[in-house]
Protein backbone atom coordinates (compact mmCIF):
# COMPACT_ATOMS: atom_id res chain seq x y z
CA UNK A 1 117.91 74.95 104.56
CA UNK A 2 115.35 72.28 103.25
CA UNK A 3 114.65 71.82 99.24
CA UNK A 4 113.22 69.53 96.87
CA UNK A 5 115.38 68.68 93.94
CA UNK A 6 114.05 66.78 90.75
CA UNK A 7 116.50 63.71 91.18
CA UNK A 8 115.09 62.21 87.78
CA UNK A 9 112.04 63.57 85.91
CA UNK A 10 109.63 60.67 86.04
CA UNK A 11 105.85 60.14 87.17
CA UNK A 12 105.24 61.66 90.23
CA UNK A 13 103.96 58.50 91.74
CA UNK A 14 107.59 57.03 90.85
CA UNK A 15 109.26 59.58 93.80
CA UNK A 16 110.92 61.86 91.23
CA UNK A 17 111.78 64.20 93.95
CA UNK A 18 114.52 64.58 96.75
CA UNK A 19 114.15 66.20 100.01
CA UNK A 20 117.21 67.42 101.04
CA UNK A 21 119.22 69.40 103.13
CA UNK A 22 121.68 72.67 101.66
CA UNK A 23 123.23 75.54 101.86
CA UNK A 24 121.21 78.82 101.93
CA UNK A 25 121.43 80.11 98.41
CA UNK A 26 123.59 83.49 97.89
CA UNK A 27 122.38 86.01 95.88
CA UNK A 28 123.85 87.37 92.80
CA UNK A 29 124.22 90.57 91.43
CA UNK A 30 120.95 92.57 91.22
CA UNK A 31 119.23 89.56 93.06
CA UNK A 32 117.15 89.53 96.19
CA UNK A 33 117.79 86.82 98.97
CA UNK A 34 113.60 85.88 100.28
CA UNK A 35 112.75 83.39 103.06
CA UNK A 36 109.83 81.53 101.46
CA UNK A 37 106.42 81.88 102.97
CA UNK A 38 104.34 80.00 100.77
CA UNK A 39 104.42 78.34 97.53
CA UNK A 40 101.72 77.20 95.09
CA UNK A 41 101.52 74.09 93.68
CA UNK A 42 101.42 74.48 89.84
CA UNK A 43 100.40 72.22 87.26
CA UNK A 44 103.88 73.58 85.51
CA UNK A 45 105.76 72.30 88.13
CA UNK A 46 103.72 68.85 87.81
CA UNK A 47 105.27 69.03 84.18
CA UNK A 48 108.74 69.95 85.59
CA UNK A 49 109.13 67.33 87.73
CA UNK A 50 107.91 64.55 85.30
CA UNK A 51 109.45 65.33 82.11
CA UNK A 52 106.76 66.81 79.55
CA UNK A 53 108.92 69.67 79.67
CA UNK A 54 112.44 69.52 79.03
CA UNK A 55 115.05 69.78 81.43
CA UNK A 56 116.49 72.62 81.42
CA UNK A 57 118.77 72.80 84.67
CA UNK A 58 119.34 69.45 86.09
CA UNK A 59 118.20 68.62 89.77
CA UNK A 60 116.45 71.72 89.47
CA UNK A 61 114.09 72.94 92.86
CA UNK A 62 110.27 73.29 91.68
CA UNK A 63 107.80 76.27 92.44
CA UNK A 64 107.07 79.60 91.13
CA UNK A 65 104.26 80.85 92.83
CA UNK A 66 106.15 81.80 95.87
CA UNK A 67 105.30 84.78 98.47
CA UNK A 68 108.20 85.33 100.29
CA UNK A 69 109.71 88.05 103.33
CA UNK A 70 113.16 89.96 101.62
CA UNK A 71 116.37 88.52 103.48
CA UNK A 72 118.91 90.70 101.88
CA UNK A 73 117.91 93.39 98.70
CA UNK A 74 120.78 94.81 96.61
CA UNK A 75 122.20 98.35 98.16
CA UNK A 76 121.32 100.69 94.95
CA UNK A 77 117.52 99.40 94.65
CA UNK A 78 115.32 101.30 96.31
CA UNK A 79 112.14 100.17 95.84
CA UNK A 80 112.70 96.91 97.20
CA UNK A 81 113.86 96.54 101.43
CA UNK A 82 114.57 94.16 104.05
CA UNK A 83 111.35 92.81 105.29
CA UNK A 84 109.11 93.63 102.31
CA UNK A 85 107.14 91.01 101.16
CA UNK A 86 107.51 90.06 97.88
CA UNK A 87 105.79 87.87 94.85
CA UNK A 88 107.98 85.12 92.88
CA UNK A 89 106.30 84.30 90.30
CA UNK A 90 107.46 81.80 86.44
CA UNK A 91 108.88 84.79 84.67
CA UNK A 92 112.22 85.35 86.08
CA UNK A 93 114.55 86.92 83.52
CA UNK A 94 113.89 88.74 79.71
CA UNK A 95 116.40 90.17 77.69
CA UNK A 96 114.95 93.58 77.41
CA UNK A 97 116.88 94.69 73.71
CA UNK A 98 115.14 92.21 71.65
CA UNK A 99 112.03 92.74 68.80
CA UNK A 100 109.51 91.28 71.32
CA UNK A 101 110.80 93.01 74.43
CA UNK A 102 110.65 96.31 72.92
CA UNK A 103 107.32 96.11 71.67
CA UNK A 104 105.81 95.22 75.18
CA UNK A 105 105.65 91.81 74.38
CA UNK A 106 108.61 90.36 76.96
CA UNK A 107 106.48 86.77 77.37
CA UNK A 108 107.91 86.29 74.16
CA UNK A 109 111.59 86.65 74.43
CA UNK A 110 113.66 83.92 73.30
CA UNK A 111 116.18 84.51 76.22
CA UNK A 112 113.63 84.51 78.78
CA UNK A 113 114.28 82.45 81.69
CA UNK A 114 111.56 80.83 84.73
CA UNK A 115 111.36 80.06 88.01
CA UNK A 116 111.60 76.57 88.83
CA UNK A 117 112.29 75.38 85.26
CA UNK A 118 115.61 77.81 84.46
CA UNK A 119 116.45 78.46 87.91
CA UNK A 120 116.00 77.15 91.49
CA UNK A 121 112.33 77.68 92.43
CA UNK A 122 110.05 77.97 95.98
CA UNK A 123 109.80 74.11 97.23
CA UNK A 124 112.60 75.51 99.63
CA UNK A 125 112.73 77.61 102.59
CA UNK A 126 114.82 80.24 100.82
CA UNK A 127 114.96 81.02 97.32
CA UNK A 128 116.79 84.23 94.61
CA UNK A 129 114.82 85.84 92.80
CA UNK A 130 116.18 89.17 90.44
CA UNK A 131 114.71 92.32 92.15
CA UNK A 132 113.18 93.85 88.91
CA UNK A 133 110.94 90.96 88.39
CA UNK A 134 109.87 90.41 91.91
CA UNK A 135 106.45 91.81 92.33
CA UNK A 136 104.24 93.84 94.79
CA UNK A 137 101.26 91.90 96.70
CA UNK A 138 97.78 93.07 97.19
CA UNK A 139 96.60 94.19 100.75
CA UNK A 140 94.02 91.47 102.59
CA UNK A 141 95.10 88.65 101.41
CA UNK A 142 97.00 85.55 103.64
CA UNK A 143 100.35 84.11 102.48
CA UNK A 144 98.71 81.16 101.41
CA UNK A 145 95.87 82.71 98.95
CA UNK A 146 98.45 85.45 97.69
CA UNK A 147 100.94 82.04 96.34
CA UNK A 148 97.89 80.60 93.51
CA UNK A 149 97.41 84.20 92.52
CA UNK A 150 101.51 84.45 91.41
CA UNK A 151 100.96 82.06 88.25
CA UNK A 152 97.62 80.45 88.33
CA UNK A 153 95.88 84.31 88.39
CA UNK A 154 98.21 86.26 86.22
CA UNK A 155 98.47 83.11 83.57
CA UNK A 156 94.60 82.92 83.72
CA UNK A 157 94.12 86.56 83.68
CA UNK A 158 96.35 86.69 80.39
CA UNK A 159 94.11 83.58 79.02
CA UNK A 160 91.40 85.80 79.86
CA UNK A 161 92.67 88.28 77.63
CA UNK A 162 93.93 86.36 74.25
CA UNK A 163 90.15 84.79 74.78
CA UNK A 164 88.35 88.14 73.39
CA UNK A 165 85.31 87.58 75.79
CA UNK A 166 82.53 90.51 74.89
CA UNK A 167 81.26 92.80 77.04
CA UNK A 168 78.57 90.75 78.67
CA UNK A 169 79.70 87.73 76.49
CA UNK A 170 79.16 83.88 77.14
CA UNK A 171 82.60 82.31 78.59
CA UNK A 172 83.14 78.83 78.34
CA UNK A 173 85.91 76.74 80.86
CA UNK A 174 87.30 73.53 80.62
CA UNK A 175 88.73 72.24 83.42
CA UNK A 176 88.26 73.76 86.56
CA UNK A 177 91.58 74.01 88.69
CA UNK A 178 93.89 76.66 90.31
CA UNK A 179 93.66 78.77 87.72
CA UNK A 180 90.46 78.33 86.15
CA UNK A 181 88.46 78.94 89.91
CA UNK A 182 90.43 82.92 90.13
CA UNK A 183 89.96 83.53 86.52
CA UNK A 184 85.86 82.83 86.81
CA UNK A 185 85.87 85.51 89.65
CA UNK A 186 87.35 87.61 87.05
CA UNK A 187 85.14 86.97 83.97
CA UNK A 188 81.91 87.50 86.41
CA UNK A 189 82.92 90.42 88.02
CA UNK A 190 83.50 91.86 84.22
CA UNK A 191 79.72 90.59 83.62
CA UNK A 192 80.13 87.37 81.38
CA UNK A 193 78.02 84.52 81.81
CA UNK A 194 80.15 81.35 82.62
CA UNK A 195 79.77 77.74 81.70
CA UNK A 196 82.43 74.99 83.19
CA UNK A 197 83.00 71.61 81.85
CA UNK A 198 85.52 69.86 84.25
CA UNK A 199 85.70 65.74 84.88
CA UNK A 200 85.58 66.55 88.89
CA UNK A 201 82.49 66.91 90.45
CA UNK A 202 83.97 68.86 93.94
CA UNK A 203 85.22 71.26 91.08
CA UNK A 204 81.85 71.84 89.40
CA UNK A 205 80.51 71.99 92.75
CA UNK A 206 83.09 75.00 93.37
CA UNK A 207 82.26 76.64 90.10
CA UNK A 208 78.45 76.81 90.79
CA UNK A 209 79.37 77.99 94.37
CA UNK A 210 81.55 80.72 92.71
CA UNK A 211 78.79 82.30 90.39
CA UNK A 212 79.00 79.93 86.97
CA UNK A 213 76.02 79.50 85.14
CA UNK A 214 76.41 75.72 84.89
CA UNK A 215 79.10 73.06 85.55
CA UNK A 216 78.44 69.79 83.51
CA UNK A 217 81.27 67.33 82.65
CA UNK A 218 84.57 67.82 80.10
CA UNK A 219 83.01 66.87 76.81
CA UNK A 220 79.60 67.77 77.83
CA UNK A 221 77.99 70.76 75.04
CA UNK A 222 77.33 74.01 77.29
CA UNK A 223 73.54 75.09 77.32
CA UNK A 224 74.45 78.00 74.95
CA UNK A 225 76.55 79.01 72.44
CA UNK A 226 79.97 80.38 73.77
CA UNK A 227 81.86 83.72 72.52
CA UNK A 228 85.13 82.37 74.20
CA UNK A 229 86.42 79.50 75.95
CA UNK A 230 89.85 78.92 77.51
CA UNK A 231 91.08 75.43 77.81
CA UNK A 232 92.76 74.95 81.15
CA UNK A 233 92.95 71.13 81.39
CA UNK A 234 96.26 69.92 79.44
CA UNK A 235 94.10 67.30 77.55
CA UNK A 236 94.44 67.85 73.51
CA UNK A 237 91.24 65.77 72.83
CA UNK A 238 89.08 68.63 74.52
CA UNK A 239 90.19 71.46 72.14
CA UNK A 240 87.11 69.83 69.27
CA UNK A 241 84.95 69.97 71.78
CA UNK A 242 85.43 73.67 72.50
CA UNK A 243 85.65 74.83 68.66
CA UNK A 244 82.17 72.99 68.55
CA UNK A 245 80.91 74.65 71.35
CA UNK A 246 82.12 78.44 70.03
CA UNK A 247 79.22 80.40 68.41
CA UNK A 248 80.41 82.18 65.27
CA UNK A 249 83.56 84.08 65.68
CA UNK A 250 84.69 82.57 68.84
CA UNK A 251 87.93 82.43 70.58
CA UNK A 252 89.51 79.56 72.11
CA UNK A 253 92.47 80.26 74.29
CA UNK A 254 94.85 77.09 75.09
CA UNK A 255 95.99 78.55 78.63
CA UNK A 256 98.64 75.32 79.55
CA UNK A 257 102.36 75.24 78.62
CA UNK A 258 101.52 71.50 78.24
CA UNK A 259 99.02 70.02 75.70
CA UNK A 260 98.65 66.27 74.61
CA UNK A 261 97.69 65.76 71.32
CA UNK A 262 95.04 67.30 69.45
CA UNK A 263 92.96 64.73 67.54
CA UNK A 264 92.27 66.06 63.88
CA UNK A 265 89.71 68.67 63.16
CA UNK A 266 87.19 69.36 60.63
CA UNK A 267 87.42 72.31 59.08
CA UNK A 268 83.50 73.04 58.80
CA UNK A 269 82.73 71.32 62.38
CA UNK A 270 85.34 73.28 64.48
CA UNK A 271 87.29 75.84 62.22
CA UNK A 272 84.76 77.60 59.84
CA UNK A 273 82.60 80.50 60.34
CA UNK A 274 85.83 82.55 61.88
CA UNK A 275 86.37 80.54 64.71
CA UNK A 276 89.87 80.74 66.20
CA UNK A 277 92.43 79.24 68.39
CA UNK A 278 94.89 81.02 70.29
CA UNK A 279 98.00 80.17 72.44
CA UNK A 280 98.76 81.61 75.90
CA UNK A 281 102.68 82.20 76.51
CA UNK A 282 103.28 83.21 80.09
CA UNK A 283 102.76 86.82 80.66
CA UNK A 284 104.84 90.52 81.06
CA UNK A 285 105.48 91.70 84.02
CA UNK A 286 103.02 94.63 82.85
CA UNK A 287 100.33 91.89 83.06
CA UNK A 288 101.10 90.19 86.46
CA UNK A 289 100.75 94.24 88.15
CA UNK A 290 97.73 94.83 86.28
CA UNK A 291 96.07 91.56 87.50
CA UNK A 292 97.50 91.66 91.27
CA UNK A 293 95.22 95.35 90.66
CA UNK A 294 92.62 93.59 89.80
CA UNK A 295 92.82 91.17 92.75
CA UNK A 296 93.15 94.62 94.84
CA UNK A 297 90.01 96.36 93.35
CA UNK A 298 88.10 92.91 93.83
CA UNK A 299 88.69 90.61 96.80
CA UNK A 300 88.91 86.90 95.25
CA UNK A 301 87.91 84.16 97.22
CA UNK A 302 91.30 81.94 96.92
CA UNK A 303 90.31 78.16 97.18
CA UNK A 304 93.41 76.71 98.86
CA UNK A 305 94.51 73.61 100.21
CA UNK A 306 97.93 73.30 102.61
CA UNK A 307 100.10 71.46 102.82
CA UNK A 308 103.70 71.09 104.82
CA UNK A 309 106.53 71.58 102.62
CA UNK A 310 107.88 68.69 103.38
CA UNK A 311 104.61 66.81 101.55
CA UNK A 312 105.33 68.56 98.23
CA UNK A 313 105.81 65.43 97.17
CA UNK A 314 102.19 64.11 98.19
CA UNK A 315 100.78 67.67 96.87
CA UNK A 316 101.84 66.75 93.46
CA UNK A 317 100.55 63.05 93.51
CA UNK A 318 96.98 64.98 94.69
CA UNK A 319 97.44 67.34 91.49
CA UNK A 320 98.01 64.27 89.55
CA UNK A 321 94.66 62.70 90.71
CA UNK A 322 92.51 65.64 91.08
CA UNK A 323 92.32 65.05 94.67
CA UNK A 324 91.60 68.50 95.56
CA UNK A 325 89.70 71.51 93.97
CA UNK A 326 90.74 74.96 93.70
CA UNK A 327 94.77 74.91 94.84
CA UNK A 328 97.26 73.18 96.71
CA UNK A 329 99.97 75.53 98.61
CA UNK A 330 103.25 74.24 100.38
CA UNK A 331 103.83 76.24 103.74
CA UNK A 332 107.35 75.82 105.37
């Protein structure tokens, strides 16, 4: 087969990755064997391949939002058979004894293990993946809008979630990506009025296409007060901005694994009055079924842009850029 390997984590634009030629991978125990159908290009795997996360297996292949056809399933699981198609996604392995997987809360674990990062990922025409954390796909979708849903949905969905956003409530997002375009659909459907700040104009343009109330720039003030934001863009000097921007109360949810610094805040400008931040640590596999339910119940319109495979290395210098809106997916 044909993979990408991070040689050396470096900038993208320094040709970090390897395009190589290997053996098909063989599954282990409890594993399923999947030819790769499409994979979405993640902002995590931008991170992956250029160090701001640390290595944790060396010439590792990228990719986690991966829809794939079953090769070979194990012989005692039966809800899982040649020919299915199946959902990758970041979380790939939890524990399932510890205090945070047995109170529901497996995103947590401290054994947990990912896609991509921990393991070989979906830049790759065949990938492993353990059968009890592959997941089911919605009907009506294409290969290529099912891959952004995989990480950029369920990860937004969850950001969604820690954000508190009342019923009918003011949402504010900033930046306006993969993740941020499926997770608008979401908060609209549910009622909330939506405000985007994003740097990208084709992006705001998408966002006002999509149903937002307004689309100004990153550190522009929204035209109301906000009961929730969720920071998409990885940028640390936004978070003020959104704490100023929070009516009293508010929740801001940081929805990146990633953040540069945060500049110092005041405690009366961005804190006081009960506003909170929140983190947002990948998700349970409880919360990637119920938002692939959602995406069921309500038909999504998946912005994507394709690319060969053997480009992932110019999809991730596009990422980089913000050459594209919405997201890029690699198609063997």
């Amino acid at each position: 087969m044909r993979a990408w390997r991070v040689d050396h984590p470096g900038q993208v634009a320094t040709g970090p990755l390897r395009w190589r030629r290997e053996l098909v991978p063989v599954p282990g125990a409890g594993e399923l064997l999947v030819r790769v159908l499409a994979c979405g290009v993640c902002r995590t795997d931008l991170h992956v391949v250029e160090g701001d996360l640390p290595v944790h297996r060396q010439q590792v292949i990228p990719g986690h939002e991966i829809v794939a056809e079953v090769v070979e399933a194990p012989r005692d699981y039966a809800d899982i058979a040649v020919g299915d198609r199946v959902g990758i996604p970041w979380l790939r392995y939890t524990c399932g004894v510890c205090y945070y997987c047995t109170r529901g809360a497996e995103n947590l674990c401290p054994r947990s293990r990912y896609t991509g990062w921990d393991a070989d990922g979906g830049y790759a025409e065949f990938t492993t993946v353990p059968a009890e954390f592959a997941l089911p796909l919605p009907e009506g979708y294409s290969d290529e809008e099912l891959a952004p849903l995989l990480c950029a949905g369920i990860i937004g969905y969850h950001a969604l979630t820690r954000a508190e956003v009342p019923v009918d409530g003011v949402l504010g997002i900033y930046g306006f990506g993969g993740s941020a375009h499926l997770t608008a659909q979401v908060a609209l459907a549910r009622g909330a009025r939506v405000h985007v700040m994003t740097r990208d104009a084709a992006a705001r343009e998408l966002a006002l296409a999509l149903g937002a109330d307004s689309a100004q720039g990153a550190a522009d003030h929204p035209p109301e007060a906000l009961d929730s934001a969720i920071l998409f863009a990885p940028v640390g000097e936004l978070v003020p901005h959104a704490l100023e921007a929070l009516d009293a109360g508010g929740t801001l949810a940081i929805a990146g694994i990633h953040l540069t610094d945060v500049p110092p805040l005041n405690y009366q400008r961005h804190l006081f009055r009960e506003r909170q931040i929140r983190s947002v640590t990948a998700n349970t596999r409880a919360q990637a079924r119920e938002f692939l339910a959602v995406a069921q119940r309500h038909r999504l319109a998946v912005t994507t842009h394709r690319y060969p495979l053997d480009q992932a290395d110019h999809a991730l210098v596009d990422l980089a850029r913000g050459g594209f809106d919405g997201a890029a997916v690699l198609v063997p």
